[in-house]
Protein backbone atom coordinates (compact mmCIF):
# COMPACT_ATOMS: atom_id res chain seq x y z
CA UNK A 1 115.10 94.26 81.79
CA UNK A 2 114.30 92.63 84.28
CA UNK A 3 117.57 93.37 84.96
CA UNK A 4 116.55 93.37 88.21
CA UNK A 5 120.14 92.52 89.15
CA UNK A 6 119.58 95.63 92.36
CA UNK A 7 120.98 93.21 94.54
CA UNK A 8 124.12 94.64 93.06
CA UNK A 9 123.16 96.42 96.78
CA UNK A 10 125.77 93.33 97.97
CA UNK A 11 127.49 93.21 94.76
CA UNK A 12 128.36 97.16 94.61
CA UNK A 13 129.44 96.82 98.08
CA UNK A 14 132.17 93.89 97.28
CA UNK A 15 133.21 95.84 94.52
CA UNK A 16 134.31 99.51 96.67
CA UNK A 17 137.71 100.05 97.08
CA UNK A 18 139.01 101.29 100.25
CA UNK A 19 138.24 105.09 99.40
CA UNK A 20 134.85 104.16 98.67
CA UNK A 21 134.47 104.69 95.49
CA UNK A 22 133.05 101.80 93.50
CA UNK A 23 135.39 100.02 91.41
CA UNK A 24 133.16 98.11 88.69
CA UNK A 25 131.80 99.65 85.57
CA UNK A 26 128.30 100.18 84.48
CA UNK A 27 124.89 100.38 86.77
CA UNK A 28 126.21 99.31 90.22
CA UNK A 29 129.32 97.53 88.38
CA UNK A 30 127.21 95.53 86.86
CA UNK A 31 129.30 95.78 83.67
CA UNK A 32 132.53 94.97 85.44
CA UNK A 33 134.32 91.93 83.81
CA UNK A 34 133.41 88.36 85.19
CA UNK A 35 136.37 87.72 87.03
CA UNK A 36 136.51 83.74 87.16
CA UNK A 37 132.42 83.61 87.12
CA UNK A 38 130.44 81.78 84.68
CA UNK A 39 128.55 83.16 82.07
CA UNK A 40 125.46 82.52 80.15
CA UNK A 41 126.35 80.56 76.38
CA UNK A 42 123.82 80.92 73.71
CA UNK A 43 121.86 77.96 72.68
CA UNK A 44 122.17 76.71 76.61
CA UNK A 45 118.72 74.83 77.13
CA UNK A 46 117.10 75.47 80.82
CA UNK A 47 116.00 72.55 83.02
CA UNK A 48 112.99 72.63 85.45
CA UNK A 49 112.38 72.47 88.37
CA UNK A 50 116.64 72.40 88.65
CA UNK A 51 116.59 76.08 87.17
CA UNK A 52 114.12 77.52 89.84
CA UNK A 53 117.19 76.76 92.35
CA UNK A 54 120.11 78.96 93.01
CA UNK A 55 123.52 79.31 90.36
CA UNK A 56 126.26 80.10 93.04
CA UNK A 57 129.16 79.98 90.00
CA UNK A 58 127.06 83.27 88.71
CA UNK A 59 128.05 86.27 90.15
CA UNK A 60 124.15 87.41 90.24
CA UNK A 61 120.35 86.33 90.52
CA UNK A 62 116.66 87.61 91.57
CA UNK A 63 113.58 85.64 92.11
CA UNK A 64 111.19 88.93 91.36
CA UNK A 65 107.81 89.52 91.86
CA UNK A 66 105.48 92.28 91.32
CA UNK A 67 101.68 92.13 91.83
CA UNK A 68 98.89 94.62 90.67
CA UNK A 69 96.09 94.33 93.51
CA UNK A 70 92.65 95.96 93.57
CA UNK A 71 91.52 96.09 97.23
CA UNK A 72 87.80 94.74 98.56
CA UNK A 73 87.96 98.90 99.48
CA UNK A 74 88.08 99.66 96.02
CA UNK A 75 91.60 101.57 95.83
CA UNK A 76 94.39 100.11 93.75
CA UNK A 77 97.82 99.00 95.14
CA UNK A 78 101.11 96.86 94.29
CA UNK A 79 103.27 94.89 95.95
CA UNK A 80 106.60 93.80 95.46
CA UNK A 81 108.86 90.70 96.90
CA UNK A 82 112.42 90.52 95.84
CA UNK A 83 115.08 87.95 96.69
CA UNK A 84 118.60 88.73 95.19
CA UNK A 85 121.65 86.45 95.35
CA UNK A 86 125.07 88.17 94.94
CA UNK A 87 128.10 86.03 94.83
CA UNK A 88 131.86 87.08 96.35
CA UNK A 89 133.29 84.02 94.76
CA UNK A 90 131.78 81.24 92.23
CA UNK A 91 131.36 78.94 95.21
CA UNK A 92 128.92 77.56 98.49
CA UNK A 93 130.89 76.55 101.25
CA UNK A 94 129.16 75.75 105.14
CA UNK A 95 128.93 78.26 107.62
CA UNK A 96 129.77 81.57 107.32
CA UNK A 97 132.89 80.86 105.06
CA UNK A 98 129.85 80.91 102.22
CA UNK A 99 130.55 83.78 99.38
CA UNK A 100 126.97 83.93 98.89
CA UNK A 101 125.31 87.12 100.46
CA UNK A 102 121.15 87.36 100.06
CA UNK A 103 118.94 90.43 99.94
CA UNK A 104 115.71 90.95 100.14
CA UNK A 105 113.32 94.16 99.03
CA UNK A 106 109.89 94.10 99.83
CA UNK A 107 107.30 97.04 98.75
CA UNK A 108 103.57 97.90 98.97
CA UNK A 109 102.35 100.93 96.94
CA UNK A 110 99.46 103.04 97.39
CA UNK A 111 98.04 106.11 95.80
CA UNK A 112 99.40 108.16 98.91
CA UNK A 113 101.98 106.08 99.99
CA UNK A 114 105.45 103.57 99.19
CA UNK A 115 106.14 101.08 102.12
CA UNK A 116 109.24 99.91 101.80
CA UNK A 117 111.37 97.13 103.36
CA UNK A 118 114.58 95.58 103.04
CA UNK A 119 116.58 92.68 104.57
CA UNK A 120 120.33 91.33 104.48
CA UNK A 121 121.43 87.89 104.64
CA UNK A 122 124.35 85.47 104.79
CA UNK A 123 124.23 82.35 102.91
CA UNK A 124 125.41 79.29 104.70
CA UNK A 125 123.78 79.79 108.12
CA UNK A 126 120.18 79.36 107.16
CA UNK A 127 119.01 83.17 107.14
CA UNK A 128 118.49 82.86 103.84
CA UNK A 129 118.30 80.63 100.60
CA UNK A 130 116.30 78.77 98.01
CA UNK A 131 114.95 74.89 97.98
CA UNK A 132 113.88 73.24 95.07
CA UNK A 133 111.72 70.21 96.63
CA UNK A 134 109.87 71.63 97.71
CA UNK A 135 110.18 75.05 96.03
CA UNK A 136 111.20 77.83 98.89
CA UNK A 137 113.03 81.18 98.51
CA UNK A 138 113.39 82.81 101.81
CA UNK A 139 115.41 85.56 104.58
CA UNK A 140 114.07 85.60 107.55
CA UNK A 141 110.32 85.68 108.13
CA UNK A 142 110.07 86.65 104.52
CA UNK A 143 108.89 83.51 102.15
CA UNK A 144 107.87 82.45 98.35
CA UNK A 145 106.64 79.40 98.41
CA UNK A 146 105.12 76.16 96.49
CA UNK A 147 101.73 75.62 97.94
CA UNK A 148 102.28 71.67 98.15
CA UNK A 149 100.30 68.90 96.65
CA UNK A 150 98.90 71.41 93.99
CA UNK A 151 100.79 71.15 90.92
CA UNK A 152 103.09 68.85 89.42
CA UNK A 153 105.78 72.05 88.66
CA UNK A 154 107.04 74.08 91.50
CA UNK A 155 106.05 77.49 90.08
CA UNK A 156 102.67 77.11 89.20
CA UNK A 157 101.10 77.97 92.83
CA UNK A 158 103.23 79.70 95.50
CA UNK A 159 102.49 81.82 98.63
CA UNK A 160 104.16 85.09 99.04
CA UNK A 161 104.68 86.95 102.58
CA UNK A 162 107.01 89.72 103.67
CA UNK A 163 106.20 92.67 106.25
CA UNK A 164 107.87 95.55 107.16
CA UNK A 165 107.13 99.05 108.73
CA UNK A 166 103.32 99.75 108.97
CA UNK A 167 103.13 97.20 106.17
CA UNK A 168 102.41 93.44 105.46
CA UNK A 169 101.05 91.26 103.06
CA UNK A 170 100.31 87.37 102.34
CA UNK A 171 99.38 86.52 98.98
CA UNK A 172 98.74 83.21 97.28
CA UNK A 173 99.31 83.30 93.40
CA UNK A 174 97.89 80.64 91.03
CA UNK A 175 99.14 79.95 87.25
CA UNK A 176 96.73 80.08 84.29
CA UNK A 177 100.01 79.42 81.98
CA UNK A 178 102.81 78.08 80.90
CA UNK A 179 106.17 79.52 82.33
CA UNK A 180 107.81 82.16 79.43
CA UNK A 181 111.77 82.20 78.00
CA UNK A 182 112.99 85.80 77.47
CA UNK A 183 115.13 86.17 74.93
CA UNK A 184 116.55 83.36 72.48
CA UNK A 185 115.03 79.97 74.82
CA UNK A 186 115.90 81.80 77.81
CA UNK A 187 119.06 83.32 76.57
CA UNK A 188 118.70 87.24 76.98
CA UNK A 189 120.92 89.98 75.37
CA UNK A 190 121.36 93.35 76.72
CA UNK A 191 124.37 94.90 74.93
CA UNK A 192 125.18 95.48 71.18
CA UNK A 193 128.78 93.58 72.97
CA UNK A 194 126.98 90.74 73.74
CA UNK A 195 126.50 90.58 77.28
CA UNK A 196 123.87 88.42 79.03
CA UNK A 197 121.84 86.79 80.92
CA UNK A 198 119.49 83.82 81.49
CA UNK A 199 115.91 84.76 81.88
CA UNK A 200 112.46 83.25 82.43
CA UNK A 201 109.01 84.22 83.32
CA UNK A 202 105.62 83.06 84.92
CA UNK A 203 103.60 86.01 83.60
CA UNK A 204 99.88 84.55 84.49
CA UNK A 205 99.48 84.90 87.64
CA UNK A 206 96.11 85.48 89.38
CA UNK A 207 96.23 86.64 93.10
CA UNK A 208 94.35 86.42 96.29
CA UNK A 209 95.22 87.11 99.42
CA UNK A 210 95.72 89.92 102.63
CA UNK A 211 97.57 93.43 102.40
CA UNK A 212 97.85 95.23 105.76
CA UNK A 213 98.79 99.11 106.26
CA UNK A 214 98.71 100.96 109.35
CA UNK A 215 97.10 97.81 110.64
CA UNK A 216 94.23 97.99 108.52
CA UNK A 217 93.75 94.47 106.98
CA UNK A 218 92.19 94.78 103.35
CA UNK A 219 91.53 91.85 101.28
CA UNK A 220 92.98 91.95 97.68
CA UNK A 221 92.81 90.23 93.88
CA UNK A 222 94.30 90.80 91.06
CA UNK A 223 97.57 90.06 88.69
CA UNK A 224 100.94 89.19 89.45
CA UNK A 225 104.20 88.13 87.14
CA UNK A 226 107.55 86.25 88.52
CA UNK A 227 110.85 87.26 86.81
CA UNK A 228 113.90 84.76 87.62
CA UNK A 229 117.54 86.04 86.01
CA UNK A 230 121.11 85.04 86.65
CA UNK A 231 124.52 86.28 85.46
CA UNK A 232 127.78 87.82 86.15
CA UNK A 233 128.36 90.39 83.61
CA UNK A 234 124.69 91.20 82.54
CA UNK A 235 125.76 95.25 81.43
CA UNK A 236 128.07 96.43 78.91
CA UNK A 237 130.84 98.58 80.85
CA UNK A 238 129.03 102.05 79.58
CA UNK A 239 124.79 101.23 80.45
CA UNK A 240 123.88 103.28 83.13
CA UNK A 241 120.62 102.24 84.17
CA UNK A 242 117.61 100.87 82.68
CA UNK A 243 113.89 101.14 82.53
CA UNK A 244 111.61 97.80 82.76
CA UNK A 245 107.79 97.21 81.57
CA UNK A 246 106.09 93.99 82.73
CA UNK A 247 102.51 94.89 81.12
CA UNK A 248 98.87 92.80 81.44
CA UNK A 249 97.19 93.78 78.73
CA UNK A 250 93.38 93.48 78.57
CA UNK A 251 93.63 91.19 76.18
CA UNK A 252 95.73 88.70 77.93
CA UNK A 253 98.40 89.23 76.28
CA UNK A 254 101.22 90.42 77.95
CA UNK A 255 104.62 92.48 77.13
CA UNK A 256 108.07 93.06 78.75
CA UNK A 257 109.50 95.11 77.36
CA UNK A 258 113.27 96.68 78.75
CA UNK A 259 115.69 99.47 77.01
CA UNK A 260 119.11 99.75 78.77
CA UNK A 261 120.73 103.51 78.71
CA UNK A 262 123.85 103.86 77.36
CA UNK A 263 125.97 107.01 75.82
CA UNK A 264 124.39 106.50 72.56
CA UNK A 265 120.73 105.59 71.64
CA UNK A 266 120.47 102.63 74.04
CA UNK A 267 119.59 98.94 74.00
CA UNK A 268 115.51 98.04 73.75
CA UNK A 269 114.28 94.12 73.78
CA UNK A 270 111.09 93.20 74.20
CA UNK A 271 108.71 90.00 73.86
CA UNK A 272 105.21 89.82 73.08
CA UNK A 273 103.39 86.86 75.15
CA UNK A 274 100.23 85.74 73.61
CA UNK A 275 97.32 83.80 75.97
CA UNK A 276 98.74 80.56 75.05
CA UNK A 277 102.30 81.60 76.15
CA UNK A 278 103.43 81.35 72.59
CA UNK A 279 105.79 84.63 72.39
CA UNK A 280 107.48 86.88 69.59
CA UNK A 281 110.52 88.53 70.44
CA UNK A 282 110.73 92.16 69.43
CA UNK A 283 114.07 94.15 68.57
CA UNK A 284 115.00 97.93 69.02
CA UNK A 285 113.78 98.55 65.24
CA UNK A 286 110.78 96.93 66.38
CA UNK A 287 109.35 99.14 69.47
CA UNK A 288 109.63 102.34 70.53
CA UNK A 289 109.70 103.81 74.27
CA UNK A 290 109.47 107.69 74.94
CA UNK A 291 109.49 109.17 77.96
CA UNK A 292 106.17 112.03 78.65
CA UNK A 293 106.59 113.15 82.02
CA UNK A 294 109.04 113.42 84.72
CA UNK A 295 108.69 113.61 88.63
CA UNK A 296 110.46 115.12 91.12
CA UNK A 297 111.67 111.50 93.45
CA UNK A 298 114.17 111.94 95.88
CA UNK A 299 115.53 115.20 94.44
CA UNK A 300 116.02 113.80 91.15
CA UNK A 301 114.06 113.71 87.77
CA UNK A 302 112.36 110.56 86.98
CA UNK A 303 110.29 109.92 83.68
CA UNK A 304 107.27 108.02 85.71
CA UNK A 305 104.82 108.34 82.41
CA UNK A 306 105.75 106.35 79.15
CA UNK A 307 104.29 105.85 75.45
CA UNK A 308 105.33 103.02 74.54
CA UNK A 309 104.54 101.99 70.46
CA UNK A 310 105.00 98.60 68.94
CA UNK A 311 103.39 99.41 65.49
CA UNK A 312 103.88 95.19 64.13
CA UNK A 313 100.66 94.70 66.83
CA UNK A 314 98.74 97.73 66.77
CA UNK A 315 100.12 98.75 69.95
CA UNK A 316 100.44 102.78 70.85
CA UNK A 317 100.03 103.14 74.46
CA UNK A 318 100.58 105.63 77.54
CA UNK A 319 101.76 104.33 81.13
CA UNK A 320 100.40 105.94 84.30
CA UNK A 321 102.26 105.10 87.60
CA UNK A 322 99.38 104.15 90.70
CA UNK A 323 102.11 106.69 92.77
CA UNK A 324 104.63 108.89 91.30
CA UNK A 325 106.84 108.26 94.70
CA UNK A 326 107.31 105.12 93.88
CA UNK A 327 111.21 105.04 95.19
CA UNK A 328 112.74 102.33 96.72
CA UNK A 329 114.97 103.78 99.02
CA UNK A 330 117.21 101.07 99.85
CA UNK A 331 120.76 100.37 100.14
CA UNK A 332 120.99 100.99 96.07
CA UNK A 333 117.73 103.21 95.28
CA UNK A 334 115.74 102.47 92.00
CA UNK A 335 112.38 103.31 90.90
CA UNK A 336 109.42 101.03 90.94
CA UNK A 337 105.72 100.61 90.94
CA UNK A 338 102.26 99.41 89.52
CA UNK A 339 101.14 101.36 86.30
CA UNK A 340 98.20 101.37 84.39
CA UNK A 341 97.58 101.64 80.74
CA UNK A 342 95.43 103.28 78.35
CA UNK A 343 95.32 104.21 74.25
CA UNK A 344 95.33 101.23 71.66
CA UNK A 345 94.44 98.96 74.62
CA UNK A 346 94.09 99.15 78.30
CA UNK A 347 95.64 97.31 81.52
CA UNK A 348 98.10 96.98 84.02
CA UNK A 349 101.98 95.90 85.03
CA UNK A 350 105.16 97.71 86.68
CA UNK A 351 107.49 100.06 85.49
CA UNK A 352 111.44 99.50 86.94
CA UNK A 353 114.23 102.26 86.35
CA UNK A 354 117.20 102.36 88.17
CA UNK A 355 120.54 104.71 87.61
CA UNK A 356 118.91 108.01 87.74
CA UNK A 357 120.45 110.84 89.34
């Protein structure tokens, strides 16, 4: 889905009742009601660069990006930087009377190995935020960045740094396209009810830069794709999770594809992204995603290997995940890692899947 709303981390937590026991409905309440937020209208139009900046009157947002490197050492590995904005009230105030709490995830995987790190924020105090001139999402040390004087939109060249345990990276990510609306112009359904979100993309990234592990400095190339969402009821009350493709096909084309699990057949969108950032938007009659395999993670069973089949473009394809471990254990646990791709076509991109237990 990009439903990368995991910052629900924050969210979940203002949502538990004294006993504990969380209150909202769906994934990490994310299909609780809106409660005095706002929330996305159809045939809303998007405005850049305002849109790269922070929504505090929605209840959620991520600025999301996953890379697939290929190291100078000739080993494949992905990285991950995550900012998520969760909202007590539909307000920014000074100080530490803000409502706006700030997380950040941050992830390098390799064959072996998941590094994983994560960071908590308050809004209003300068630990954490986002800029729009010029561009800067940031907590702590951790920062996404417009590389200035290189572009006349904000997105189109950033740097990208985070560290954690036995782990660091700095990566610089330059645009060979246009930015991407999911959805209907940016307007993205993910219930048969009608919930949603607004979502864009910057799926062309090419990447340079540094990954360290275990001090080991290794220089790195390869693909990366930005995912930016906001909302404040984004899940029907009964989804319980979802599972997320951003792919780079060897064509350049690309495909995100998401299908949200429910207690019937679920909900599956998709959009196909030609070179040109043109795009065709693809329904749940339209593609098909079947689990192969499933992995032992963290005691529970996780379908890390995927066909997915989109017979309109010739598409029948398997997904292999870099590292089967891929588990971020943070405050709310989820799934995710690089994958690569073979069949019909070949390539890389992530795989996302949150709610299993």
């Amino acid at each position: 889905m990009n439903g990368r709303a995991v910052a629900l981390i924050l969210l979940g937590a203002a949502m538990m009742g004294s006993a504990g026991k969380t209150l909202g409905q769906g994934f990490a309440g994310l299909g609780s009601d809106a409660q005095g937020f706002a929330v996305p209208q159809r045939g809303s139009q998007l405005s850049f660069p305002r849109d790269h900046g922070a929504h505090p009157e929605y209840r959620i947002e991520w600025w999301y990006v996953t890379a697939n490197l290929k190291g100078h050492d000739g080993k494949q590995y992905g990285a991950q930087w995550t900012l998520f904005r969760s909202a007590l009230a539909p307000e920014s105030k000074a100080g530490f009377a803000d409502p706006q709490i700030w997380i950040g995830h941050a992830a390098l995987t390799t064959p072996d190995h998941q590094y994983v790190a994560e960071r908590l924020g308050r809004g209003g105090v300068g630990q954490a935020g986002v800029e729009t001139a010029p561009f800067r999402a940031w907590i702590d040390e951790w920062t996404m960045s417009a590389v200035e004087n290189s572009s006349s939109y904000p997105f189109a060249n950033l740097s990208l740094k985070a560290t954690g345990l036995d782990f660091n990276y700095a990566l610089d990510l330059r645009a060979n396209g246009p930015l991407v609306l999911q959805g209907e112009n940016g307007y993205s359904v993910k219930s048969e009810s009608g919930q949603a979100s607004y979502y864009y993309s910057q799926p062309f990234y090419e990447v340079s830069g540094t990954i360290e592990v275990s001090g080991k400095p290794i220089a790195v190339s390869g693909n990366a794709w930005l995912d930016r969402e906001w909302s404040s009821q984004p899940l029907a009350s009964n989804q319980t999770g979802w599972d997320w493709f951003s792919l780079h096909l060897a064509s350049g084309e690309k495909l995100m594809a998401f299908r949200l699990r429910d207690d019937k057949d679920g909900f599956i969108s998709a959009n196909w992204i030609y070179p040109d950032g043109r795009t065709t938007p693809l329904t749940n009659q339209q593609v098909r995603l079947t689990p192969l395999r499933d992995a032992t993670v963290d005691g529970k069973q996780v379908p890390v290997s995927w066909r997915i089949e989109i017979p309109s473009k010739s598409l029948d394809i398997q997904t292999q995940p870099l590292n089967d471990q891929s588990w971020m254990a943070t405050s709310t646990p989820y799934w995710e890692g690089p994958i690569s791709l073979n069949g019909s076509t070949t390539g890389v991109g992530y795989l996302e899947m949150t709610g299993y237990r």
